[in-house]
PDB file of N, CA and C in Angstrom:
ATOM      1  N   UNK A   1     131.176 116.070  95.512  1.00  0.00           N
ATOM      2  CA  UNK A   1     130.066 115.163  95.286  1.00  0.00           C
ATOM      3  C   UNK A   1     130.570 113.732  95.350  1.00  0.00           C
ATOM      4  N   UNK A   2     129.926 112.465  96.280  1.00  0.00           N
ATOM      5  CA  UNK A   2     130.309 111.556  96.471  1.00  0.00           C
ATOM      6  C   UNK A   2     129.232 110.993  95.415  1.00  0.00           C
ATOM      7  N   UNK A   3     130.224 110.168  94.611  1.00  0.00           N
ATOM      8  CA  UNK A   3     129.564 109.132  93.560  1.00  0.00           C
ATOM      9  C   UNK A   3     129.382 107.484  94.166  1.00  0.00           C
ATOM     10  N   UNK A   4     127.754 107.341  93.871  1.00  0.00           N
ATOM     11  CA  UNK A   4     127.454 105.488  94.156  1.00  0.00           C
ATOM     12  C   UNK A   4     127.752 104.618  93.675  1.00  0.00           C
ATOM     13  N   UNK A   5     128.690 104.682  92.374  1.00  0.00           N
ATOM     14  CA  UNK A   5     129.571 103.897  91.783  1.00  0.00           C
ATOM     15  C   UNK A   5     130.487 103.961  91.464  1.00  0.00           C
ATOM     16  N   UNK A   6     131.447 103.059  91.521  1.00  0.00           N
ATOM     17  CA  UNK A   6     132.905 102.677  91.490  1.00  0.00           C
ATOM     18  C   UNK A   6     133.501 102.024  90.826  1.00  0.00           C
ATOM     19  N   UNK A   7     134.783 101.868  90.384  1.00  0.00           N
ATOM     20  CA  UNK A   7     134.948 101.243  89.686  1.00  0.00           C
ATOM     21  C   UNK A   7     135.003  99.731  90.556  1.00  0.00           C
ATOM     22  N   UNK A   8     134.981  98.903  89.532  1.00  0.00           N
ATOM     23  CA  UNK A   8     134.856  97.664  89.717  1.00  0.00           C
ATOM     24  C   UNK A   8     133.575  96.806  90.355  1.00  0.00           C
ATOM     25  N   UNK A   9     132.510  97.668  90.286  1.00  0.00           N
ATOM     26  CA  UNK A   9     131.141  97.716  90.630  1.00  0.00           C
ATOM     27  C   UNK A   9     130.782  96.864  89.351  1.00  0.00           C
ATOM     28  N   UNK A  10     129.699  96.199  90.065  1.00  0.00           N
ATOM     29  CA  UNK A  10     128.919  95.318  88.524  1.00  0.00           C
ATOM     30  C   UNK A  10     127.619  96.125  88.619  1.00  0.00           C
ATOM     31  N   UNK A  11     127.595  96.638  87.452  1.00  0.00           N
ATOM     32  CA  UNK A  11     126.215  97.479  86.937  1.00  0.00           C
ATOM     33  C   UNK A  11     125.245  97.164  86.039  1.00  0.00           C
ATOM     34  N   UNK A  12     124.417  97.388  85.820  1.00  0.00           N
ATOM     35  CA  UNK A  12     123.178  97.292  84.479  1.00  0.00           C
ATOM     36  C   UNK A  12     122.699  98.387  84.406  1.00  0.00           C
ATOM     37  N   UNK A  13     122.387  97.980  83.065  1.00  0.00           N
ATOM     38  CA  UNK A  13     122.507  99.346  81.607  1.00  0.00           C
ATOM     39  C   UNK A  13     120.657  99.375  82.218  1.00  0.00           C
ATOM     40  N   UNK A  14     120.246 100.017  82.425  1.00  0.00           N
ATOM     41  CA  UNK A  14     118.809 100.653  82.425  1.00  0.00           C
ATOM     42  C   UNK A  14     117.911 101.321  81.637  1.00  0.00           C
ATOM     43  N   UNK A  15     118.558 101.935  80.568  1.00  0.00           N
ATOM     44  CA  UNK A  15     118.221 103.078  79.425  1.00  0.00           C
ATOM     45  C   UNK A  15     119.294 103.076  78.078  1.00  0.00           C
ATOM     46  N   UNK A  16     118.649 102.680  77.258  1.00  0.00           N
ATOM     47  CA  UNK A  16     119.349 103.433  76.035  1.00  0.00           C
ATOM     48  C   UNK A  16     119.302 102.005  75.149  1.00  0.00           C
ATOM     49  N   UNK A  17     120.107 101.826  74.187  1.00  0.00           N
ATOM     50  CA  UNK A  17     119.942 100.962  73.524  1.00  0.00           C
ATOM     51  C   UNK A  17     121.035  99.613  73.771  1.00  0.00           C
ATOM     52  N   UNK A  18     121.533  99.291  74.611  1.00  0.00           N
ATOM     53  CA  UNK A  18     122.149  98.674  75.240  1.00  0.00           C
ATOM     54  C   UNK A  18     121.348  98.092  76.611  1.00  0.00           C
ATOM     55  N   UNK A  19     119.855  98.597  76.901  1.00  0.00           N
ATOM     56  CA  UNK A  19     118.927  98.265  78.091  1.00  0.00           C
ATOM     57  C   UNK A  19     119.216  96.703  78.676  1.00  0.00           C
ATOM     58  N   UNK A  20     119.363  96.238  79.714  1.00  0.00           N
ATOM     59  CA  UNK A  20     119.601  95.480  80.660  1.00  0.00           C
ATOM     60  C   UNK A  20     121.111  94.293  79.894  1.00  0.00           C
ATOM     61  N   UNK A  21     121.678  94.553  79.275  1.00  0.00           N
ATOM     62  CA  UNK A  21     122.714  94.496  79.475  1.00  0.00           C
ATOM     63  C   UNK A  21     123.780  94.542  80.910  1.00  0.00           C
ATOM     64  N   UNK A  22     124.707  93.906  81.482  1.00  0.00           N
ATOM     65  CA  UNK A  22     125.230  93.990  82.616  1.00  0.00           C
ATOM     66  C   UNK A  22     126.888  93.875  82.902  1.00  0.00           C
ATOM     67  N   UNK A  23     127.804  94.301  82.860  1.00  0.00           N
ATOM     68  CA  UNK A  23     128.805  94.134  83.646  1.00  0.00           C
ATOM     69  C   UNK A  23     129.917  95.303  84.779  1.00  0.00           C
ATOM     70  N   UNK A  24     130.853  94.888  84.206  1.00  0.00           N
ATOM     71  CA  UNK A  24     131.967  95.511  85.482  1.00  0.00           C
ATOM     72  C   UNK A  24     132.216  96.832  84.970  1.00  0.00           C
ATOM     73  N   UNK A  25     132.161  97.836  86.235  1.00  0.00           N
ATOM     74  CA  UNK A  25     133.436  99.030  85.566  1.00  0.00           C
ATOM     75  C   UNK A  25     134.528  99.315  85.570  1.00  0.00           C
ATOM     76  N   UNK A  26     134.636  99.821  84.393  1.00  0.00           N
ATOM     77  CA  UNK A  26     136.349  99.855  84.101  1.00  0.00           C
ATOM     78  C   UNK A  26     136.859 101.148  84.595  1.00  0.00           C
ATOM     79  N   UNK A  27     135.946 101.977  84.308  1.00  0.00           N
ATOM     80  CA  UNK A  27     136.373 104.281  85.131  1.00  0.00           C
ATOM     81  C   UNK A  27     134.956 104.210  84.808  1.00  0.00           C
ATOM     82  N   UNK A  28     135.787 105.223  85.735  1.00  0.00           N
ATOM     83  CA  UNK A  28     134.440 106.389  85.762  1.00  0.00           C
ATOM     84  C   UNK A  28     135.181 107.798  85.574  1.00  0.00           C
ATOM     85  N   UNK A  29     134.408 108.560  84.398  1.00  0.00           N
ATOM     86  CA  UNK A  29     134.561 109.792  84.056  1.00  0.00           C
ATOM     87  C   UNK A  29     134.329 110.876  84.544  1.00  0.00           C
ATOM     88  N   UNK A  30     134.763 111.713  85.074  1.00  0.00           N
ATOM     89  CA  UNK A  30     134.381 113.238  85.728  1.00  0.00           C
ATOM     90  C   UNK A  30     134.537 114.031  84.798  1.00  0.00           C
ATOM     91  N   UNK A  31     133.438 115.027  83.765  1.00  0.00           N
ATOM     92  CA  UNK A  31     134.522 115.912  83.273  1.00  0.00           C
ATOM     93  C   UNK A  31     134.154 117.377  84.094  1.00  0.00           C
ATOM     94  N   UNK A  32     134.673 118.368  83.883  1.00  0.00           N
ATOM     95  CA  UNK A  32     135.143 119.603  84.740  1.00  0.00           C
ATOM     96  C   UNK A  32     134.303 120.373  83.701  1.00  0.00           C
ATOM     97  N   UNK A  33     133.450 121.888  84.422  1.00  0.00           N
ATOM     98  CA  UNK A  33     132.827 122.672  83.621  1.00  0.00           C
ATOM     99  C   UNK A  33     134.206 123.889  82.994  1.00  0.00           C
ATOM    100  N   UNK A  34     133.946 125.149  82.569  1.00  0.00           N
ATOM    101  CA  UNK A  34     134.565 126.229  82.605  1.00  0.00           C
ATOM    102  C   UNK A  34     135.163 126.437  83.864  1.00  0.00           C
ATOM    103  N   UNK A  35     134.228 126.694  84.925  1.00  0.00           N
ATOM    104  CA  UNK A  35     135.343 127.022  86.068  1.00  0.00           C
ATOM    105  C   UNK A  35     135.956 126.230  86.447  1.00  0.00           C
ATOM    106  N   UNK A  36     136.464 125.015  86.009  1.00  0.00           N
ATOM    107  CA  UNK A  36     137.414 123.986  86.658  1.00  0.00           C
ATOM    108  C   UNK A  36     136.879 123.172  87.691  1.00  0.00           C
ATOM    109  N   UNK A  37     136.050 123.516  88.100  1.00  0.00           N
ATOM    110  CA  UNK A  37     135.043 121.918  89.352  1.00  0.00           C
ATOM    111  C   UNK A  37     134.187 120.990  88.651  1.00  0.00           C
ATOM    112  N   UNK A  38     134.304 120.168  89.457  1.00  0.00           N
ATOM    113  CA  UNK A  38     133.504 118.651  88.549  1.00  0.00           C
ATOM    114  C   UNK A  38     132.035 119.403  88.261  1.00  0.00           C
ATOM    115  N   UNK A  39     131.366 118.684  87.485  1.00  0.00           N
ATOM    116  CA  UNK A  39     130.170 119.054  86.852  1.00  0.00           C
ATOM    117  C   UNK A  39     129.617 117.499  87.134  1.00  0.00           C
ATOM    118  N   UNK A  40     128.333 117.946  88.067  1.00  0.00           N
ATOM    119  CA  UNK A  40     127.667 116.597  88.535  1.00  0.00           C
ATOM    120  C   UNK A  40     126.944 116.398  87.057  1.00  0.00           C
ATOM    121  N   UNK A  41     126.716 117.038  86.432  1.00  0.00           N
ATOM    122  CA  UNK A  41     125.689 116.172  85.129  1.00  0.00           C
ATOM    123  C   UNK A  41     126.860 115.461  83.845  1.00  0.00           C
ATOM    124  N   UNK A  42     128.143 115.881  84.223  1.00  0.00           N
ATOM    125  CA  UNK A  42     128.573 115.012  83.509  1.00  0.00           C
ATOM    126  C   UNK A  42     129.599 114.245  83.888  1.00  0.00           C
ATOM    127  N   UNK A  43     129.406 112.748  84.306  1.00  0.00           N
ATOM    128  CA  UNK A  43     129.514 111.926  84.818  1.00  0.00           C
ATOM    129  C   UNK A  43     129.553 110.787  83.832  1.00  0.00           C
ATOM    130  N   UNK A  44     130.345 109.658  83.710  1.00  0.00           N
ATOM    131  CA  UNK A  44     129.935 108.912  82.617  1.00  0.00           C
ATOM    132  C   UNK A  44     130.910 107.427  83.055  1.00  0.00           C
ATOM    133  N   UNK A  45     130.901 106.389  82.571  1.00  0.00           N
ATOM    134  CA  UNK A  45     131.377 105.281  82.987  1.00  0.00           C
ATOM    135  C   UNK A  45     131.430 104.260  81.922  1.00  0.00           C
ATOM    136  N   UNK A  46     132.629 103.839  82.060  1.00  0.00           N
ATOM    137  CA  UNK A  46     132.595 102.487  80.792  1.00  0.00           C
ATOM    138  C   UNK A  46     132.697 101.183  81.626  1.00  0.00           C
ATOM    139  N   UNK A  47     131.562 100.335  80.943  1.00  0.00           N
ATOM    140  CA  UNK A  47     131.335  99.203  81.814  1.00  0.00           C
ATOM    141  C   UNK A  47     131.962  98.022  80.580  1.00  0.00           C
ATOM    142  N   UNK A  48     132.695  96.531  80.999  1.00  0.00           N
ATOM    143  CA  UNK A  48     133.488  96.623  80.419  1.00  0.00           C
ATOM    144  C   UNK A  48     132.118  95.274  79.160  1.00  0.00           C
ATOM    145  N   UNK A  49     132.443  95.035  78.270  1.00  0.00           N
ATOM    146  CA  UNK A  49     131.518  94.144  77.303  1.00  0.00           C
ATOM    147  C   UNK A  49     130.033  94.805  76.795  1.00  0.00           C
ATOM    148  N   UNK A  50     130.179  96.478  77.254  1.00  0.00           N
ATOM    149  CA  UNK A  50     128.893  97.185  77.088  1.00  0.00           C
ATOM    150  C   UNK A  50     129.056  98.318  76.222  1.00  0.00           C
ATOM    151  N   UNK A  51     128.140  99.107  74.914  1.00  0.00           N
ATOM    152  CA  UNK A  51     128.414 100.116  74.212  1.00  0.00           C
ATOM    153  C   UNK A  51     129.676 100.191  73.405  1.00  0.00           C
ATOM    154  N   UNK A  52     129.919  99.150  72.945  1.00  0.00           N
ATOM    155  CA  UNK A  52     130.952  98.585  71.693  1.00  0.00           C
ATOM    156  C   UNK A  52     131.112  99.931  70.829  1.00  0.00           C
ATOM    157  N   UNK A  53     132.071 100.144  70.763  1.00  0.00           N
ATOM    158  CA  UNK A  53     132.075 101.055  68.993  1.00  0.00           C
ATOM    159  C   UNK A  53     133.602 101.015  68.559  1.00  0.00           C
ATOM    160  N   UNK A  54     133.702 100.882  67.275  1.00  0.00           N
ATOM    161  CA  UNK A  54     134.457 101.181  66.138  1.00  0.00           C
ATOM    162  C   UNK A  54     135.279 102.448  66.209  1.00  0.00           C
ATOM    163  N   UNK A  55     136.875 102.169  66.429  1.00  0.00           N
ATOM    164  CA  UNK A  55     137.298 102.891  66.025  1.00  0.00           C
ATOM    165  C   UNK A  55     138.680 103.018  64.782  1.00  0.00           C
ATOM    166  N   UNK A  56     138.335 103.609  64.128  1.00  0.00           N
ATOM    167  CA  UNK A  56     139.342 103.078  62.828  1.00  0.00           C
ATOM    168  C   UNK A  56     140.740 104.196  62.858  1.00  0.00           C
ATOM    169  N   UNK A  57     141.740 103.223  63.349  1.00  0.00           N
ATOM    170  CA  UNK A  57     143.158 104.083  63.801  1.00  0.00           C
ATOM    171  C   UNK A  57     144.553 103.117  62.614  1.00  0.00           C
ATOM    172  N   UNK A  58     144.832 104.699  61.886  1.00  0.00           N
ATOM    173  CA  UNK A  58     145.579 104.549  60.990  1.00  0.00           C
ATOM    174  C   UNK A  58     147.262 104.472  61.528  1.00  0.00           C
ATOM    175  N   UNK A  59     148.098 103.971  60.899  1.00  0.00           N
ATOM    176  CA  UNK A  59     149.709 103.966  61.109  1.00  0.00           C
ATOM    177  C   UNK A  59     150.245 105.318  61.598  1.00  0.00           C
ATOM    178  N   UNK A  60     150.914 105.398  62.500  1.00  0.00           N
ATOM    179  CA  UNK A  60     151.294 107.110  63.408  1.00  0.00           C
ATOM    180  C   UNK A  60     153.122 106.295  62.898  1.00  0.00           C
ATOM    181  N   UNK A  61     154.003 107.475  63.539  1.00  0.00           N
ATOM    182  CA  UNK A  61     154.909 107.335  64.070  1.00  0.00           C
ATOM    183  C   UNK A  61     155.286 106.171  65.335  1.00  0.00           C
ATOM    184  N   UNK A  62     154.336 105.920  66.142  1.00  0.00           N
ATOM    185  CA  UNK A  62     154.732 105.101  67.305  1.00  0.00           C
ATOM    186  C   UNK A  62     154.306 103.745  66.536  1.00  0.00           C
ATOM    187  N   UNK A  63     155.445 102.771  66.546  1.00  0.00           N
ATOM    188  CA  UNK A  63     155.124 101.569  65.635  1.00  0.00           C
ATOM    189  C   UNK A  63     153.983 100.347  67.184  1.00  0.00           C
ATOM    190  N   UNK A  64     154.128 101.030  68.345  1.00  0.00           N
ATOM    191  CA  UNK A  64     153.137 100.189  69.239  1.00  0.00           C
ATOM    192  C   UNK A  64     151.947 100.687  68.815  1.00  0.00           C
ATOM    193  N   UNK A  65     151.529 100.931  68.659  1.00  0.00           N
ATOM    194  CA  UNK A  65     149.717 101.302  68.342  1.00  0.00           C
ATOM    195  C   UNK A  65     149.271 100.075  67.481  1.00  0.00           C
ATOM    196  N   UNK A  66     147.969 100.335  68.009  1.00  0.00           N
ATOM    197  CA  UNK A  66     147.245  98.872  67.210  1.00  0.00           C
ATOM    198  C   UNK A  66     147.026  99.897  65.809  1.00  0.00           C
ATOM    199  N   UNK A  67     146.867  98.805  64.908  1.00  0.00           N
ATOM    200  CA  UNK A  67     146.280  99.734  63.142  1.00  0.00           C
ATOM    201  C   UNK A  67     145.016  99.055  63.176  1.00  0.00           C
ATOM    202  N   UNK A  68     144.169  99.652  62.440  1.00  0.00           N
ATOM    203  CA  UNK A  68     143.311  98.936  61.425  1.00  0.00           C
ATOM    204  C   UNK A  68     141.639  99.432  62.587  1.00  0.00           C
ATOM    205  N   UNK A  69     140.775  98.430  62.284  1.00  0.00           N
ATOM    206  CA  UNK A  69     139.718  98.869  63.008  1.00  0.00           C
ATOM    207  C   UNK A  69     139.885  98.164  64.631  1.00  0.00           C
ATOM    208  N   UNK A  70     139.495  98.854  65.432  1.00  0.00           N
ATOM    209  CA  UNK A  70     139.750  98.567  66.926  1.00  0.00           C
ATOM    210  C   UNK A  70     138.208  98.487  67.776  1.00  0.00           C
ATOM    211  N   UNK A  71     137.695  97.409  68.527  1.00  0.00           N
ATOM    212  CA  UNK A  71     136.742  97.644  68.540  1.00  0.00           C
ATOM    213  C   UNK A  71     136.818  97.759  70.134  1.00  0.00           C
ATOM    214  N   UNK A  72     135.936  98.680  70.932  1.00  0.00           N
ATOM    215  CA  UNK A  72     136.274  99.069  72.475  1.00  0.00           C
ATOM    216  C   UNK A  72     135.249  99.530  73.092  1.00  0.00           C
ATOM    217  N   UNK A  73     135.105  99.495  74.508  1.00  0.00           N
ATOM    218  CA  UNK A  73     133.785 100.558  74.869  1.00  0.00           C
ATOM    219  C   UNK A  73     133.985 101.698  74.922  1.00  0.00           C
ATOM    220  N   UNK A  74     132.671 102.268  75.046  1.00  0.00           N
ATOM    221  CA  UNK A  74     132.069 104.309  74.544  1.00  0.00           C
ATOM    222  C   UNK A  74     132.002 103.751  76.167  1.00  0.00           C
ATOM    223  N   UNK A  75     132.038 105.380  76.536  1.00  0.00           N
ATOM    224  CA  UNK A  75     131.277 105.753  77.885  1.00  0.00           C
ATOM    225  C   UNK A  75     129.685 105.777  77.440  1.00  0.00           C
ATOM    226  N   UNK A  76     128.913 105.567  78.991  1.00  0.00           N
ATOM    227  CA  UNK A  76     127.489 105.464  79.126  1.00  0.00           C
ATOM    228  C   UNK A  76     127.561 106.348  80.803  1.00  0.00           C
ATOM    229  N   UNK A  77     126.377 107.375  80.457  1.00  0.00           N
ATOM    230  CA  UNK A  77     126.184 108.486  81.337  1.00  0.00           C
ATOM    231  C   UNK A  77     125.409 107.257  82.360  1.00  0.00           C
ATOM    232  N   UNK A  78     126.135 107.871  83.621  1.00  0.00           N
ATOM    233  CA  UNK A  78     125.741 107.205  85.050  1.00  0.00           C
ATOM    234  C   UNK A  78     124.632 107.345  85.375  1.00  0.00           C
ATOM    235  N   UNK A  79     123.678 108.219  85.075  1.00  0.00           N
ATOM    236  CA  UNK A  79     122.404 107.986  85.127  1.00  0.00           C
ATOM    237  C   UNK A  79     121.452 106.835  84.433  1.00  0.00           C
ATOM    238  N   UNK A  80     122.263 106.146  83.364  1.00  0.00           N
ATOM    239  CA  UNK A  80     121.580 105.157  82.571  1.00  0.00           C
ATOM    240  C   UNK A  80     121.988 103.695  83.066  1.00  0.00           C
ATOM    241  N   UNK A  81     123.016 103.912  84.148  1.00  0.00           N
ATOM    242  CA  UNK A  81     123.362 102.232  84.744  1.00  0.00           C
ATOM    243  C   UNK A  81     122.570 102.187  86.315  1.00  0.00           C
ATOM    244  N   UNK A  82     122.485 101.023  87.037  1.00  0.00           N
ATOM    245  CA  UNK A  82     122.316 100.877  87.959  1.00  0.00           C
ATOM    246  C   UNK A  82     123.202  99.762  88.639  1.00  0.00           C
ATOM    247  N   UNK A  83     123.599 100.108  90.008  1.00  0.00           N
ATOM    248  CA  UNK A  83     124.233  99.080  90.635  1.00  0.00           C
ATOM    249  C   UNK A  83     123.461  98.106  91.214  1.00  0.00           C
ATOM    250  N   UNK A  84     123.971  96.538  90.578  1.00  0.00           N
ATOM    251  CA  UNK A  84     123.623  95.524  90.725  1.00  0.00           C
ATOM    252  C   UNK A  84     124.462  94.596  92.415  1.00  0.00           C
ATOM    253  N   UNK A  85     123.262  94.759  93.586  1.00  0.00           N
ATOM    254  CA  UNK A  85     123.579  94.068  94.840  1.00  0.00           C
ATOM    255  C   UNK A  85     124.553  93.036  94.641  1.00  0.00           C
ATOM    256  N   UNK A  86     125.847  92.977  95.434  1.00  0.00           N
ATOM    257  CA  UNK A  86     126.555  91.504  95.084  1.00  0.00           C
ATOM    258  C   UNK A  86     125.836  90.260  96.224  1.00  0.00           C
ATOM    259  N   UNK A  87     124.831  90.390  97.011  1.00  0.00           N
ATOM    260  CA  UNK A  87     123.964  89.171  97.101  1.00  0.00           C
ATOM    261  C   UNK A  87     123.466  88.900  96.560  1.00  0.00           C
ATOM    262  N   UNK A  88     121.745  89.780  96.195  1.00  0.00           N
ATOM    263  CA  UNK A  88     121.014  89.511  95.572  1.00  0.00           C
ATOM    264  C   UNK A  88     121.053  89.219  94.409  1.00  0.00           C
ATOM    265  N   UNK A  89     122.057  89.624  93.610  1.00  0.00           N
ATOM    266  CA  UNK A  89     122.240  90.046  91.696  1.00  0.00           C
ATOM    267  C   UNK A  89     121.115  90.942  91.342  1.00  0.00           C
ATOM    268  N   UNK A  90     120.335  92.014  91.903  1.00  0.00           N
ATOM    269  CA  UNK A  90     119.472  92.299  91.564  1.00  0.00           C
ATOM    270  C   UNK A  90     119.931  94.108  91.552  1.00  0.00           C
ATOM    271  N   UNK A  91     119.606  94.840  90.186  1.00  0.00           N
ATOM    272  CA  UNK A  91     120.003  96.249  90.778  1.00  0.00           C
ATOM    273  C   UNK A  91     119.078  97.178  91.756  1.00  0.00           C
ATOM    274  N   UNK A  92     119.393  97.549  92.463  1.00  0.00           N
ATOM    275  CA  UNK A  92     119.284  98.201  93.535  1.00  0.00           C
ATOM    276  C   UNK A  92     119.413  99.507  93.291  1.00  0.00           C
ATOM    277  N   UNK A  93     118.947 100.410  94.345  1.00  0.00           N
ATOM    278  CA  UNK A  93     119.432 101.932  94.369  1.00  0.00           C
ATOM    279  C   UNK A  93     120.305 102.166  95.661  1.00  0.00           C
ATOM    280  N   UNK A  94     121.084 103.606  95.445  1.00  0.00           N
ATOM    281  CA  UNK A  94     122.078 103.097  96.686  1.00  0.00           C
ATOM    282  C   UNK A  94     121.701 104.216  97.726  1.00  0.00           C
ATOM    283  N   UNK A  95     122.136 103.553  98.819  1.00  0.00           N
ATOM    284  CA  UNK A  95     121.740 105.135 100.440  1.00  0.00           C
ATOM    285  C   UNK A  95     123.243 105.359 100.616  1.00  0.00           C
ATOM    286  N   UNK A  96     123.441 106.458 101.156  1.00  0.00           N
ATOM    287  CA  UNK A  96     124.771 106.618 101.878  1.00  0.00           C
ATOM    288  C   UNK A  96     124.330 106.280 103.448  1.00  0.00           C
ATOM    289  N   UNK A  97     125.110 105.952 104.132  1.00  0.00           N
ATOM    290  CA  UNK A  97     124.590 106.127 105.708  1.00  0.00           C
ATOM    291  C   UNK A  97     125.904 105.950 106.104  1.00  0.00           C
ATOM    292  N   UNK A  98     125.958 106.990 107.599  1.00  0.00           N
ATOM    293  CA  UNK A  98     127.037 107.395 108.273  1.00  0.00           C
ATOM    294  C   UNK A  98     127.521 106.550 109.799  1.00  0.00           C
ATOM    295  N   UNK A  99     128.386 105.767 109.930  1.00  0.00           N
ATOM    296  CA  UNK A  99     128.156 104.960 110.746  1.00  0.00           C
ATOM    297  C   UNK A  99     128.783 105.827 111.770  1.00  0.00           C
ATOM    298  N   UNK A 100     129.044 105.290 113.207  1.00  0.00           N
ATOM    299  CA  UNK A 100     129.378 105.732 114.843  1.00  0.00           C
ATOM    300  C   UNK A 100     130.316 106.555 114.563  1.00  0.00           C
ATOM    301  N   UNK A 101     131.548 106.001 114.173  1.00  0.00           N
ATOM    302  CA  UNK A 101     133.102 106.399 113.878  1.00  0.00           C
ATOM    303  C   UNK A 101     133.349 107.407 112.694  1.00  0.00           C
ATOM    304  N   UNK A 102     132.022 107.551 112.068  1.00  0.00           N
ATOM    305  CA  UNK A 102     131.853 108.627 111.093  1.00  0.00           C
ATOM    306  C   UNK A 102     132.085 108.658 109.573  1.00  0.00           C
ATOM    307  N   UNK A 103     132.543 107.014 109.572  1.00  0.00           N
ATOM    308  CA  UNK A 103     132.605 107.233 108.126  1.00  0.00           C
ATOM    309  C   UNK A 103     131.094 106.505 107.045  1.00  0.00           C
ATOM    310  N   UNK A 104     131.590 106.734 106.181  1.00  0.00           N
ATOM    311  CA  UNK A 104     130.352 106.443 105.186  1.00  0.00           C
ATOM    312  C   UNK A 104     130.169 104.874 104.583  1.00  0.00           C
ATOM    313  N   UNK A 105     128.968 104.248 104.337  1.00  0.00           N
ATOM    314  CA  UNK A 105     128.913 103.291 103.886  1.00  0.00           C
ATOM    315  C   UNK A 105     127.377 103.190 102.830  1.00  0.00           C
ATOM    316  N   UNK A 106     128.381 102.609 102.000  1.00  0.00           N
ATOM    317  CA  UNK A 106     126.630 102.159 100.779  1.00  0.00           C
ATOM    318  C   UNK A 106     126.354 101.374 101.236  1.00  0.00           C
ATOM    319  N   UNK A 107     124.972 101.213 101.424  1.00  0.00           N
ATOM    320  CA  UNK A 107     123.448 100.705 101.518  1.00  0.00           C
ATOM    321  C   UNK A 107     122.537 100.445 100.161  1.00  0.00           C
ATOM    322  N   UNK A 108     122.140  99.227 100.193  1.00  0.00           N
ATOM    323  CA  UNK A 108     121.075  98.790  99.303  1.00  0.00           C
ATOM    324  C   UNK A 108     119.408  99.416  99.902  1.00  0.00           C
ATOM    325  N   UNK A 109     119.491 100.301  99.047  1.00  0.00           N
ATOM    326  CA  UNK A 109     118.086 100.745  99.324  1.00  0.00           C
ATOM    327  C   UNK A 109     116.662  99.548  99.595  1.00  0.00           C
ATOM    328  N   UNK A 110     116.937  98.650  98.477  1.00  0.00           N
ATOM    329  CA  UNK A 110     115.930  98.170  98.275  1.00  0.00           C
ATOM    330  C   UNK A 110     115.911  96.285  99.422  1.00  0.00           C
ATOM    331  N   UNK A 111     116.931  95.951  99.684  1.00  0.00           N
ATOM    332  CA  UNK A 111     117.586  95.108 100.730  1.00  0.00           C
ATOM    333  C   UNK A 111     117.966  95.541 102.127  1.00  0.00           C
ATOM    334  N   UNK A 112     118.316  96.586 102.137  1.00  0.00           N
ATOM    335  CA  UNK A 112     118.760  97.375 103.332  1.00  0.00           C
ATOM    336  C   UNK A 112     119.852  96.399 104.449  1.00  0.00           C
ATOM    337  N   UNK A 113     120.716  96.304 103.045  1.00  0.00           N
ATOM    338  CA  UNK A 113     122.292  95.531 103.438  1.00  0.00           C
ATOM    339  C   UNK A 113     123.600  96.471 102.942  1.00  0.00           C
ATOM    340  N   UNK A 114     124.175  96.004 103.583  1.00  0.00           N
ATOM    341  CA  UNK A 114     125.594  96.979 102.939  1.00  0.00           C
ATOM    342  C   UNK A 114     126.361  96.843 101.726  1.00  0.00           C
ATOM    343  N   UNK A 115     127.065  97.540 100.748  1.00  0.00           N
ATOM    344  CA  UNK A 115     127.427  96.726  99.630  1.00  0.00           C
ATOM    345  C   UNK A 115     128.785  96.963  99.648  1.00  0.00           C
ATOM    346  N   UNK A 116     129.234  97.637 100.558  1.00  0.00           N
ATOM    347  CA  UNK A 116     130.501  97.704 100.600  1.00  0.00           C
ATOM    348  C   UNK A 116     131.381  96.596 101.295  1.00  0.00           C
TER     349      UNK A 116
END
């Protein structure tokens, strides 16, 4: 399964409580079902200044670790962002289309420009 976003894509939050919120991605998550192949419904992406949370990490053995409360992004399921056109600034939906030489290129659905 070819995914319409990438890292380093600028996205907006569309759904959830973080709604039109906007920036960069940092990954993107695949996780794997039981039989070991990606699982298209779970998909997920941390965009970076978006879905803040708390995590409170105590003293280990490794004296590099940060202590105390750490604050970082959660993943947000790829269905709840949209990729934002780098002309327009506007989010868009994306096409695949196959050019002469056969390889693939994103398309702005809604511009019908390339974003790659």
């Amino acid at each position: 399964m070819k995914l319409n976003i990438r890292k380093g894509d600028t996205v907006r939050v569309i759904a959830g409580n973080h709604k039109d919120e906007q920036g960069e991605v940092q990954t993107v998550i695949r996780k794997k079902n039981k039989q070991g192949e990606y699982d298209p419904n779970k998909v997920y992406v941390v965009v970076h200044g978006v879905n803040l949370i708390k995590k409170h990490q105590r003293r280990t053995g490794n004296v590099r670790t940060q202590v105390g409360i750490i604050e970082r992004e959660g993943p947000i399921h790829i269905s709840n962002v949209m990729l934002v056109s780098p002309r327009s600034k506007k989010p868009t939906r994306v096409q695949r289309r196959t050019m002469a030489d056969g390889s693939h290129v994103r398309y702005s659905a809604k511009l019908d420009e390339s974003i790659d």
